[in-house]
C-alpha atoms as a PDB file:
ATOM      1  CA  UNK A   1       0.000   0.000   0.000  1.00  0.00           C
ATOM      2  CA  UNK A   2       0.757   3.311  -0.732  1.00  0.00           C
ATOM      3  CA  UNK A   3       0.168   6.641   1.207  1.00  0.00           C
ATOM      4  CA  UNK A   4      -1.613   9.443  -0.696  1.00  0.00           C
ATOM      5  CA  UNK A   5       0.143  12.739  -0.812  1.00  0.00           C
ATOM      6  CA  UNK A   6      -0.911  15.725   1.218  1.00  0.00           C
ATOM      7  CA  UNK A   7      -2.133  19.056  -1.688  1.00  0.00           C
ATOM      8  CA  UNK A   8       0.233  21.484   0.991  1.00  0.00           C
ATOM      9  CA  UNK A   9       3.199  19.291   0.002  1.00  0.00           C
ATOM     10  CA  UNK A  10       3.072  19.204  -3.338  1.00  0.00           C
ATOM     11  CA  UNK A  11       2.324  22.742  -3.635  1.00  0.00           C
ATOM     12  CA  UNK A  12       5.141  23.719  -1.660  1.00  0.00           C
ATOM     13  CA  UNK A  13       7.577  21.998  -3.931  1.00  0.00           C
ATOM     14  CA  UNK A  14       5.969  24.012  -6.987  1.00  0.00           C
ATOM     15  CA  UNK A  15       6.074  27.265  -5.206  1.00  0.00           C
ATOM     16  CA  UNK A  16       9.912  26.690  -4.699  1.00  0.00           C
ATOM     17  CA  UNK A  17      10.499  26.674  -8.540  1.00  0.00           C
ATOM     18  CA  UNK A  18       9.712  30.838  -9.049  1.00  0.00           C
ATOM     19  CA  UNK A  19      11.367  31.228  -5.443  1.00  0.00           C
ATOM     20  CA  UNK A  20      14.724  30.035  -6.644  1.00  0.00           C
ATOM     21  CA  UNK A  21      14.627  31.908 -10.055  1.00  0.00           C
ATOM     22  CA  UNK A  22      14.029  34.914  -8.306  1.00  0.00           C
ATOM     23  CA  UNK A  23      16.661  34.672  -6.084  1.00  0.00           C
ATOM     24  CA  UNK A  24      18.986  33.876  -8.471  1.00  0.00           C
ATOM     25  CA  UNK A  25      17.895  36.882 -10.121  1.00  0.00           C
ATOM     26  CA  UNK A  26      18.016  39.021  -7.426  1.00  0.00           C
ATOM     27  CA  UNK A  27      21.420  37.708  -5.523  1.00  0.00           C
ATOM     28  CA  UNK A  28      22.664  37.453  -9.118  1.00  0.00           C
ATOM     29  CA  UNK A  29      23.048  41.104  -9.819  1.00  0.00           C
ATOM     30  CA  UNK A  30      24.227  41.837  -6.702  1.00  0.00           C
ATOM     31  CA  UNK A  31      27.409  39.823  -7.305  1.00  0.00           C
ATOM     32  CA  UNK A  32      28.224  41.055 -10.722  1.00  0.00           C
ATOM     33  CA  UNK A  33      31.741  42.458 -10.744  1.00  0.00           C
ATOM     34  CA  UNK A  34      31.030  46.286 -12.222  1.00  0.00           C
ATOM     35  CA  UNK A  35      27.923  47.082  -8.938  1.00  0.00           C
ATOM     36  CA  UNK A  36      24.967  46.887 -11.335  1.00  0.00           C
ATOM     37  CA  UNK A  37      22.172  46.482  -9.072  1.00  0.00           C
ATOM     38  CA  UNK A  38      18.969  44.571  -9.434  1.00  0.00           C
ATOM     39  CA  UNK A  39      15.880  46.186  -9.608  1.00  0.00           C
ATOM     40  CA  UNK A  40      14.351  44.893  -5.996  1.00  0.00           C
ATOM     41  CA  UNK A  41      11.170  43.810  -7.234  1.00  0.00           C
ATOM     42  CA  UNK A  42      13.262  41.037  -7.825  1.00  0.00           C
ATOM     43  CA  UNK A  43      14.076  40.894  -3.892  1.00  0.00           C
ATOM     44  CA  UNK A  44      10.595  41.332  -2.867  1.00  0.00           C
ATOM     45  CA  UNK A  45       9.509  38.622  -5.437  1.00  0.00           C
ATOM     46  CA  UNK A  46      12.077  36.207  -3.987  1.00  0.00           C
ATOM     47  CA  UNK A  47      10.882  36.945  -0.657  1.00  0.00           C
ATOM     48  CA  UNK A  48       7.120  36.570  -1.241  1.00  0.00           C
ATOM     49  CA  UNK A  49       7.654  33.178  -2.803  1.00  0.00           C
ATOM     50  CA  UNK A  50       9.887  31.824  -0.643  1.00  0.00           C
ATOM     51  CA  UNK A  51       6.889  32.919   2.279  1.00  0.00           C
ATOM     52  CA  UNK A  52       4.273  31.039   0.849  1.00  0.00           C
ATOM     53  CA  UNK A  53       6.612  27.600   0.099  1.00  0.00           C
ATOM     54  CA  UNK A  54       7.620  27.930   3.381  1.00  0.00           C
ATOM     55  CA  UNK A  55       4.329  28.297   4.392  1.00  0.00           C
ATOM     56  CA  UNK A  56       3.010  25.707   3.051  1.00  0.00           C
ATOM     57  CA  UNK A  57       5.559  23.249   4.089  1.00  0.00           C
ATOM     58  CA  UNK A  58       4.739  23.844   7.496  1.00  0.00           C
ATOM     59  CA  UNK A  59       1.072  22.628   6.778  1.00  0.00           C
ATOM     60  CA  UNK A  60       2.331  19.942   5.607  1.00  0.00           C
ATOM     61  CA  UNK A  61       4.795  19.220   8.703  1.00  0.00           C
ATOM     62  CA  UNK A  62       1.861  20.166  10.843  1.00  0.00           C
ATOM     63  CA  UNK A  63      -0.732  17.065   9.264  1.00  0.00           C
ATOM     64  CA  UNK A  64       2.463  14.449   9.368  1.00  0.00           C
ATOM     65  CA  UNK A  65       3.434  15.267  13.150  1.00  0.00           C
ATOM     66  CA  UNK A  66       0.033  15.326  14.023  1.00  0.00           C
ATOM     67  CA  UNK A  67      -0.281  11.394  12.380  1.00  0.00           C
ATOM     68  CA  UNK A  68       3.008  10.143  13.211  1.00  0.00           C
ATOM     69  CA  UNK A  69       2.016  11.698  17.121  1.00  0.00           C
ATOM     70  CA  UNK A  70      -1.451   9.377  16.867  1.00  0.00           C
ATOM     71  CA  UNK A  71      -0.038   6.675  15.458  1.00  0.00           C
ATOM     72  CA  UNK A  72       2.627   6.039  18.835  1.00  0.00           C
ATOM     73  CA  UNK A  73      -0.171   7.313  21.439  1.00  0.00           C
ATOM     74  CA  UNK A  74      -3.760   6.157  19.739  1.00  0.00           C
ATOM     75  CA  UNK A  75      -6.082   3.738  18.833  1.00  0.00           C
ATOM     76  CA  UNK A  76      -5.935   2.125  15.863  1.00  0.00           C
ATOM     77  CA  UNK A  77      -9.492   1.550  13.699  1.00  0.00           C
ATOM     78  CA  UNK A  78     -10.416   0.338  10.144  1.00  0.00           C
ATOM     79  CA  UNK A  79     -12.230   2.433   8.524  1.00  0.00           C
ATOM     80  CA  UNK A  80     -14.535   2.840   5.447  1.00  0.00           C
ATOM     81  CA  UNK A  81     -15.234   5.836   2.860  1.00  0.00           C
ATOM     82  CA  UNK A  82     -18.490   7.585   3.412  1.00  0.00           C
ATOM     83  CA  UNK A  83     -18.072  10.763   0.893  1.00  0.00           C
ATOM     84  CA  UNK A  84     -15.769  12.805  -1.087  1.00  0.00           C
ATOM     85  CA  UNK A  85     -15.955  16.982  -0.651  1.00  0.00           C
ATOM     86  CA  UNK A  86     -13.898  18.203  -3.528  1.00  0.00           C
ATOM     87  CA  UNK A  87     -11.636  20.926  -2.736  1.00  0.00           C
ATOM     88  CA  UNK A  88     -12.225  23.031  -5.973  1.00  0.00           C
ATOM     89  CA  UNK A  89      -9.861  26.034  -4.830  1.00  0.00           C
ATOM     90  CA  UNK A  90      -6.483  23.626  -5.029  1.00  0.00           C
ATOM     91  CA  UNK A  91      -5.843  22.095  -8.387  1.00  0.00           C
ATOM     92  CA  UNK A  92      -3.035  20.270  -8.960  1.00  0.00           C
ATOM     93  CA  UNK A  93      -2.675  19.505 -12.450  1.00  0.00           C
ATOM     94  CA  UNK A  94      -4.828  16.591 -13.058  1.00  0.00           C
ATOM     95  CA  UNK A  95      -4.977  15.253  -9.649  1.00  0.00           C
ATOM     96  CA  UNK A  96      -8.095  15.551  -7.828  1.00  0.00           C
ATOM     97  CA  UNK A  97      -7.876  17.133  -4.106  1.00  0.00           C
ATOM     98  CA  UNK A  98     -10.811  16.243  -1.628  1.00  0.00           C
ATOM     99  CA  UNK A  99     -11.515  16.105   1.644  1.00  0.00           C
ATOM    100  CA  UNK A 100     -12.866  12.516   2.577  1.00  0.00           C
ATOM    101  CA  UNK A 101     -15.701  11.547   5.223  1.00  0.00           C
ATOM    102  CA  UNK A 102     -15.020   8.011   6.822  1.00  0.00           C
ATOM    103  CA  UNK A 103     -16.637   5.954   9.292  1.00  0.00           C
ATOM    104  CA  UNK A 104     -15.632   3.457  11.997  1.00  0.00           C
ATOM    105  CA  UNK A 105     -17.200   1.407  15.114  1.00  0.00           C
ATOM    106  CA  UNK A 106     -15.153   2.239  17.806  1.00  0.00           C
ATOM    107  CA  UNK A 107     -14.516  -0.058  21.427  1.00  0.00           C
ATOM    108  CA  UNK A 108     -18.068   0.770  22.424  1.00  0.00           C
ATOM    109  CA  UNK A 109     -19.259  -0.391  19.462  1.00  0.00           C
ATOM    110  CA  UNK A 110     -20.752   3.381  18.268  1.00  0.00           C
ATOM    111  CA  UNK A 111     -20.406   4.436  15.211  1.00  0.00           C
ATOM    112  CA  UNK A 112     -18.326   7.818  14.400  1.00  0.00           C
ATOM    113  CA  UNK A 113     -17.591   9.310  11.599  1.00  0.00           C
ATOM    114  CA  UNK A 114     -14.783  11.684  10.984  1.00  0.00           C
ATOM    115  CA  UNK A 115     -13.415  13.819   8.080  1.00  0.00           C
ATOM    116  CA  UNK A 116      -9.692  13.818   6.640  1.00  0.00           C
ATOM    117  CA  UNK A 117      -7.140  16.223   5.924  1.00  0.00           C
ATOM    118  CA  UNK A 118      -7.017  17.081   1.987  1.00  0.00           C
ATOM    119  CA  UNK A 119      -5.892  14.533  -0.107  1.00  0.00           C
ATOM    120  CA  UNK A 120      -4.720  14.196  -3.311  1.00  0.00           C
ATOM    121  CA  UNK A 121      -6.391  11.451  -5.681  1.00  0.00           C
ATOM    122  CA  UNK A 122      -4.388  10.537  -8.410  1.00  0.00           C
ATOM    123  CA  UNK A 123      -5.278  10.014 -12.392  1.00  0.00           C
ATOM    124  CA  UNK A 124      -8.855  11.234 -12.828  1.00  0.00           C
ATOM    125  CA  UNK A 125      -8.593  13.786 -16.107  1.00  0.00           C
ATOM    126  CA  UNK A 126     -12.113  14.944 -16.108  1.00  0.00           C
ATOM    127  CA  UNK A 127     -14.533  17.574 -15.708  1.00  0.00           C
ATOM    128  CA  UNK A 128     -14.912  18.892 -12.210  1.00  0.00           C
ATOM    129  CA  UNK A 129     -19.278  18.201 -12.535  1.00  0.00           C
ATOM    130  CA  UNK A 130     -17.774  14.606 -12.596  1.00  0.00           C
ATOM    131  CA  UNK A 131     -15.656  14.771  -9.704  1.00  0.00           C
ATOM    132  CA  UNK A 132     -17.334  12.436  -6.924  1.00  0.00           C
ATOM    133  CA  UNK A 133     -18.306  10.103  -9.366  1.00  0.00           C
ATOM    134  CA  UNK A 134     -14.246   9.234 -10.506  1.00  0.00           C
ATOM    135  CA  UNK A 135     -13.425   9.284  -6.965  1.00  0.00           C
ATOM    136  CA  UNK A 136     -16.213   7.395  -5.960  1.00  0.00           C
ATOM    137  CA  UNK A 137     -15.504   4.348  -8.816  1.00  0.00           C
ATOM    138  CA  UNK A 138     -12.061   4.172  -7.201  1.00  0.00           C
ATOM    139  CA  UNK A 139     -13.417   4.044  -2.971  1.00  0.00           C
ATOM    140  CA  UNK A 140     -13.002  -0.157  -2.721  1.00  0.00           C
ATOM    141  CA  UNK A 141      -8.899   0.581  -3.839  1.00  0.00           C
ATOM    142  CA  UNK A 142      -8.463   2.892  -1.000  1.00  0.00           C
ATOM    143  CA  UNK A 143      -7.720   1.472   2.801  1.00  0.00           C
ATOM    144  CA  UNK A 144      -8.230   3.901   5.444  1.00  0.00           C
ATOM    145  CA  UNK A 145      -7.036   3.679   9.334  1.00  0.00           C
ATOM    146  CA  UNK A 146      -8.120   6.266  11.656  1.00  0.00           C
ATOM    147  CA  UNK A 147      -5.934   7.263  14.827  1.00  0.00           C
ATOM    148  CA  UNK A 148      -7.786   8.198  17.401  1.00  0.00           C
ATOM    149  CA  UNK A 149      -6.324  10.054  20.993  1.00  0.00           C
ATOM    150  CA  UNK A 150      -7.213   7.478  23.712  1.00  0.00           C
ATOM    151  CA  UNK A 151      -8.559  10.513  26.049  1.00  0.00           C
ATOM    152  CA  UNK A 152     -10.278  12.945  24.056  1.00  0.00           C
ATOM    153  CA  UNK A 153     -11.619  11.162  20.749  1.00  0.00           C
ATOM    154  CA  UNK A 154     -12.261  14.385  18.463  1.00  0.00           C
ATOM    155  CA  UNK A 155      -8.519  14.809  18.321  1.00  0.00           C
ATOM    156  CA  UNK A 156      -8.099  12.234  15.224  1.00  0.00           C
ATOM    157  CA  UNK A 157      -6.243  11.452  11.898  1.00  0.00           C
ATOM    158  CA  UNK A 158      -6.968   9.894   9.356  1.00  0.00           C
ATOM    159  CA  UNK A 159      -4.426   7.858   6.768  1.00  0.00           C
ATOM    160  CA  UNK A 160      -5.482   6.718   3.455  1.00  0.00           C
ATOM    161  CA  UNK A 161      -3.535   4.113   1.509  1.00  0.00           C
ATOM    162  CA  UNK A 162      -4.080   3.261  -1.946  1.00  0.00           C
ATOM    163  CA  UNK A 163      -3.889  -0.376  -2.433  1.00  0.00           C
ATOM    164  CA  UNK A 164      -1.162  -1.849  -4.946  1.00  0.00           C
ATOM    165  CA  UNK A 165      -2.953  -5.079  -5.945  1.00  0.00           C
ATOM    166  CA  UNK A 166      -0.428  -7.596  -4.390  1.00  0.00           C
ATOM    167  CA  UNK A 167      -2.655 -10.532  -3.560  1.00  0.00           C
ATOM    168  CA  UNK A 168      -3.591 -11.956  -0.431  1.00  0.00           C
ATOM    169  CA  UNK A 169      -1.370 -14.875   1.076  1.00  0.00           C
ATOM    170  CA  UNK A 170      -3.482 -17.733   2.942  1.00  0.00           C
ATOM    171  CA  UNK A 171      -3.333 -20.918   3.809  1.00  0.00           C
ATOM    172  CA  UNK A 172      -6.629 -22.078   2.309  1.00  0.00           C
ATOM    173  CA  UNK A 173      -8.156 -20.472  -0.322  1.00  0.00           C
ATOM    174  CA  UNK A 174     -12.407 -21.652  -0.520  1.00  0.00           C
ATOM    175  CA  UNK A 175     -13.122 -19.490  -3.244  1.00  0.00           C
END
């Protein structure tokens, strides 16, 4: 199985591109041997950039402590996919970014349902009237496990995994 990549990650590696041009640029003309000076939009360009892909890599840094932090200290549950929100604001090429709505039956046997972190869903290259529908032909190759704090259960996160096919081992197979 395979994790599914956080939107804030991705985006923060694409926001570094134009951060490192412009400070190229800018620390570029600085250095040139006669003192011709770069305009500073160039500066303030390299600064702005490098805000936002610095911004947005603590988002993600935030979402993977917060997992890795459940995963040591909380409960463990399977999980199943209720609903897809589509995040229509953060487009990633032609990956499709939701937010996803899961279930699970905790110790008291209650059921709870909780909402993920945005994800990003992988190889869907279609309208966005269509969105829930791709996802939703693709829910049985996702595997979810929820973390849950042992003493206060709305603090929670939520890992999906795509599945990579491998089969299942047994020792009898009745099918």
């Amino acid at each position: 199985m395979t994790p599914l990549k956080s939107p804030w990650q991705v985006t923060a590696k694409i926001l570094l591109i134009p951060a490192v041009i412009f400070t190229i640029l800018a620390v570029g003309g600085f250095a040139l041997p006669f003192g011709i000076a770069v305009h500073p939009v160039f500066i303030i360009h390299a600064a702005i950039w490098t805000l936002l892909a610095l911004i947005f890599f603590a988002l993600s840094i935030i979402t993977k402590t917060r997992l890795s932090r459940l995963k040591e200290t909380g409960d463990k549950y399977e999980g199943t996919i209720v609903d897809t929100i589509p995040l229509y604001g953060v487009n990633i090429m032609h990956y499709l970014t939701a937010r996803v709505d899961c279930s699970y039956i905790n110790d008291q046997q209650q059921k709870c349902l909780v909402r993920s972190h945005a994800y990003l869903f992988d190889g869907a290259r279609s309208a966005p009237r269509t969105y829930r529908y791709n996802v939703a032909l693709h829910l049985n190759t996702y595997t979810v496990h929820i973390y849950v704090n042992r003493n206060d259960p709305r603090d929670y996160a939520v890992e999906i995994n795509k599945d990579t096919g491998e089969p299942i081992k047994a020792d009898h197979d009745y099918r």
